[in-house]
Protein backbone atom coordinates (compact mmCIF):
# COMPACT_ATOMS: atom_id res chain seq x y z
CA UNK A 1 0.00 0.00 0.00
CA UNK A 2 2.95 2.13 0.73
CA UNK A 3 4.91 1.90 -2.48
CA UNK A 4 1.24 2.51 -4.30
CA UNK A 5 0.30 5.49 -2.48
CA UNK A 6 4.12 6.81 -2.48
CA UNK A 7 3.31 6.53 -6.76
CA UNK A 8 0.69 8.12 -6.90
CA UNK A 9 1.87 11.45 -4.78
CA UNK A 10 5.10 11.66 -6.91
CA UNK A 11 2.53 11.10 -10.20
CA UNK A 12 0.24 14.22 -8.44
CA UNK A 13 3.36 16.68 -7.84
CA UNK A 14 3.86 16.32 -11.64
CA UNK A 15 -0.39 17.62 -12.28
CA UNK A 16 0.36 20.26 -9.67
CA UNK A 17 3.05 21.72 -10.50
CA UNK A 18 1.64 21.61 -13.99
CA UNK A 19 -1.68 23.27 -13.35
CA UNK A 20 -0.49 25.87 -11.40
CA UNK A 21 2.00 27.04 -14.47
CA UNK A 22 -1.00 26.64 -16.72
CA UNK A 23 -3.35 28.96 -14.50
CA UNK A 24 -0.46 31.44 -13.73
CA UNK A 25 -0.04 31.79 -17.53
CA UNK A 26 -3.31 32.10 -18.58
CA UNK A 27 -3.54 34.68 -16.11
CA UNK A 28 -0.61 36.73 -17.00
CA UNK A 29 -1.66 36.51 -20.59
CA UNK A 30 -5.30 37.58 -19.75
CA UNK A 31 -3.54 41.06 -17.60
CA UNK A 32 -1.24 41.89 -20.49
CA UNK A 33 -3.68 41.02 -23.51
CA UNK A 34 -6.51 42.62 -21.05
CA UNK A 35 -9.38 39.61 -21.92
CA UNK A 36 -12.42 38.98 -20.41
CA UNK A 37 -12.14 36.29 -17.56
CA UNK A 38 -13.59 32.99 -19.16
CA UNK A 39 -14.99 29.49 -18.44
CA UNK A 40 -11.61 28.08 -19.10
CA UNK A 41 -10.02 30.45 -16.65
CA UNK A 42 -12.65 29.50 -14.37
CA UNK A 43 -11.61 25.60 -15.25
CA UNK A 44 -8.05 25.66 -14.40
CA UNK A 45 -8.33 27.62 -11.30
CA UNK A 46 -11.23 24.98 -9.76
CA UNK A 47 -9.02 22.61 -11.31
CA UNK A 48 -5.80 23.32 -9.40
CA UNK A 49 -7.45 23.26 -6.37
CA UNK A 50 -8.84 19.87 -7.12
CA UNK A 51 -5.48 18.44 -7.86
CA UNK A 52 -3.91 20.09 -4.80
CA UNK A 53 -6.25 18.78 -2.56
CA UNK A 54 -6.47 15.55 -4.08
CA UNK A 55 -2.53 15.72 -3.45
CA UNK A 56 -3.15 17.21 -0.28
CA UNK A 57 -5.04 13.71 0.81
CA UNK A 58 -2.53 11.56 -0.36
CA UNK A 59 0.46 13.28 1.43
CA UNK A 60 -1.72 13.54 4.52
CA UNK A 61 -2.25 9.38 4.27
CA UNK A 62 1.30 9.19 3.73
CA UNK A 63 1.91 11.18 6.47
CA UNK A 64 -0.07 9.93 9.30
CA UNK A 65 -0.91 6.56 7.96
CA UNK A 66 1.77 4.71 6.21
CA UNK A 67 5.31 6.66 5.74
CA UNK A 68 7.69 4.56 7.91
CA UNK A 69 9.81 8.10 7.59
CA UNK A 70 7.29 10.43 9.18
CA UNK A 71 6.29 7.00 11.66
CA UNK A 72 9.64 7.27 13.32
CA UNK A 73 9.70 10.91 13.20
CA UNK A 74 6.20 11.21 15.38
CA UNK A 75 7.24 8.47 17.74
CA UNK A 76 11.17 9.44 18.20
CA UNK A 77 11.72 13.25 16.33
CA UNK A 78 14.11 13.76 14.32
CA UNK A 79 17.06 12.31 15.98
CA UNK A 80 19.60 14.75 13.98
CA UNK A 81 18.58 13.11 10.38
CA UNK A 82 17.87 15.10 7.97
CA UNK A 83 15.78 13.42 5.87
CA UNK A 84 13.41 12.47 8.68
CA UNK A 85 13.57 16.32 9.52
CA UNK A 86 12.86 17.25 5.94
CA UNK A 87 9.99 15.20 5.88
CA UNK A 88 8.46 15.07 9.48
CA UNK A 89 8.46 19.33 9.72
CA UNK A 90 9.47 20.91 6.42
CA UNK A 91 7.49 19.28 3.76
CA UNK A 92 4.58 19.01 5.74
CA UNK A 93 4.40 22.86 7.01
CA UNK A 94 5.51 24.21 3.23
CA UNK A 95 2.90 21.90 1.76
CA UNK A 96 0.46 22.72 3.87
CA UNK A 97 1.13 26.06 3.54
CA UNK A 98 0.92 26.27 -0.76
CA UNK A 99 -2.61 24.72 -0.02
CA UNK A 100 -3.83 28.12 1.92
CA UNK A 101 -2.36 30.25 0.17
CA UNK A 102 -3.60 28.18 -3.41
CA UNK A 103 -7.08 27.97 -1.64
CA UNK A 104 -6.94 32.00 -0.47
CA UNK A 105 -5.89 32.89 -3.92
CA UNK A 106 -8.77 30.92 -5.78
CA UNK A 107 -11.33 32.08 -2.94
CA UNK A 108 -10.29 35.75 -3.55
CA UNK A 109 -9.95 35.47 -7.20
CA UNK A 110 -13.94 33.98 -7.05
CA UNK A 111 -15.24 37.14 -4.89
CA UNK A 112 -13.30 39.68 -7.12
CA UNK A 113 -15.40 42.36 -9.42
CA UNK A 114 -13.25 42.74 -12.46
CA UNK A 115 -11.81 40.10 -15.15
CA UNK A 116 -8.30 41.81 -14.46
CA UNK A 117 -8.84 41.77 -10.69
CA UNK A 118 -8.98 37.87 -10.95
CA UNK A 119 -6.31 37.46 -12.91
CA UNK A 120 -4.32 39.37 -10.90
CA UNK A 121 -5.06 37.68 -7.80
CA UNK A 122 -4.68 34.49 -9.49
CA UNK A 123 -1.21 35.27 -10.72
CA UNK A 124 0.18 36.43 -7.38
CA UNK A 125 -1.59 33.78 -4.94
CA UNK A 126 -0.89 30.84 -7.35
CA UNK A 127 2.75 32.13 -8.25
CA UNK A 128 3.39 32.95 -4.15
CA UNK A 129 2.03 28.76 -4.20
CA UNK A 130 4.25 28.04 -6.84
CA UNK A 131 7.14 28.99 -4.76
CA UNK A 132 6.24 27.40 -1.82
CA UNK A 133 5.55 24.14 -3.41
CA UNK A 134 9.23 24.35 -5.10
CA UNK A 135 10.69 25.02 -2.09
CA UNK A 136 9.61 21.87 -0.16
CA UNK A 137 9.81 19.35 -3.05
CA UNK A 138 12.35 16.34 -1.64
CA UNK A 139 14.58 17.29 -5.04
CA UNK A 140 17.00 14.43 -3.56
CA UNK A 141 14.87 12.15 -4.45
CA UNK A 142 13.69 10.73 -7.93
CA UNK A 143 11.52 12.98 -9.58
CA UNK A 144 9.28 10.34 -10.68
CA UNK A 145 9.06 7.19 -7.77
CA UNK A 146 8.24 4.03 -9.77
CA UNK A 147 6.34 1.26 -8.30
């Protein structure tokens, strides 16, 4: 179950990090080319929450459920590994923390007036994500985990 559910996060990063370019560039392009806000806009910006939540599920399963990495690190800390530190603290809190600020963005972008207001806010909240996520990727690990 472990190995499966370890797949399928690495597999979501990959749609994440994916729909979160898409919807930042649509966005940009919709502030410079000044277009009205459209059902495809609308699309990708439910549909990167959808992923990042879906994502956001798996991680938390992996987290609290089946990772023998973050099982040690809630029963014992750290113990001056870094990898156990990387994953029991700073992958969790970053992650967590793109999801608000994803979720904020998308919430804000929903309630604002004009087209370019929601592109805007899109742009900044999902780029701001963007970062985050980057930042807390394990990039010392494969990029894609195979079963």
């Amino acid at each position: 179950m472990y190995t499966y559910t370890v797949f399928f996060h690495s597999f979501f990063r990959w749609l994440v990090l994916i729909s979160l370019l898409m919807a930042i560039g649509s966005s940009i392009h919709g502030l410079i080319t000044a277009r009205s806000y459209s059902k495809t806009d609308k699309f990708l910006r439910i549909a990167v929450n959808t992923i990042c939540h879906t994502q956001l599920i798996i991680g938390l399963v992996l987290y609290f459920a089946l990772s023998p990495i973050t099982g040690f690190f809630i029963k014992n800390g750290a113990g001056g590994n870094g990898e156990i530190r990387f994953f029991g603290m700073y992958h969790l809190a970053m992650m967590l923390s793109s999801i608000v600020v994803a979720t904020i963005g998308s919430a804000l972008s929903k309630r604002a007036v004009s087209d370019s207001q929601k592109f805007k806010t899109i742009a900044i909240w999902f780029s701001f994500a963007l970062i985050l996520i980057l930042s807390a990727i394990p990039w010392f690990r494969p990029l894609f985990r195979n079963l």
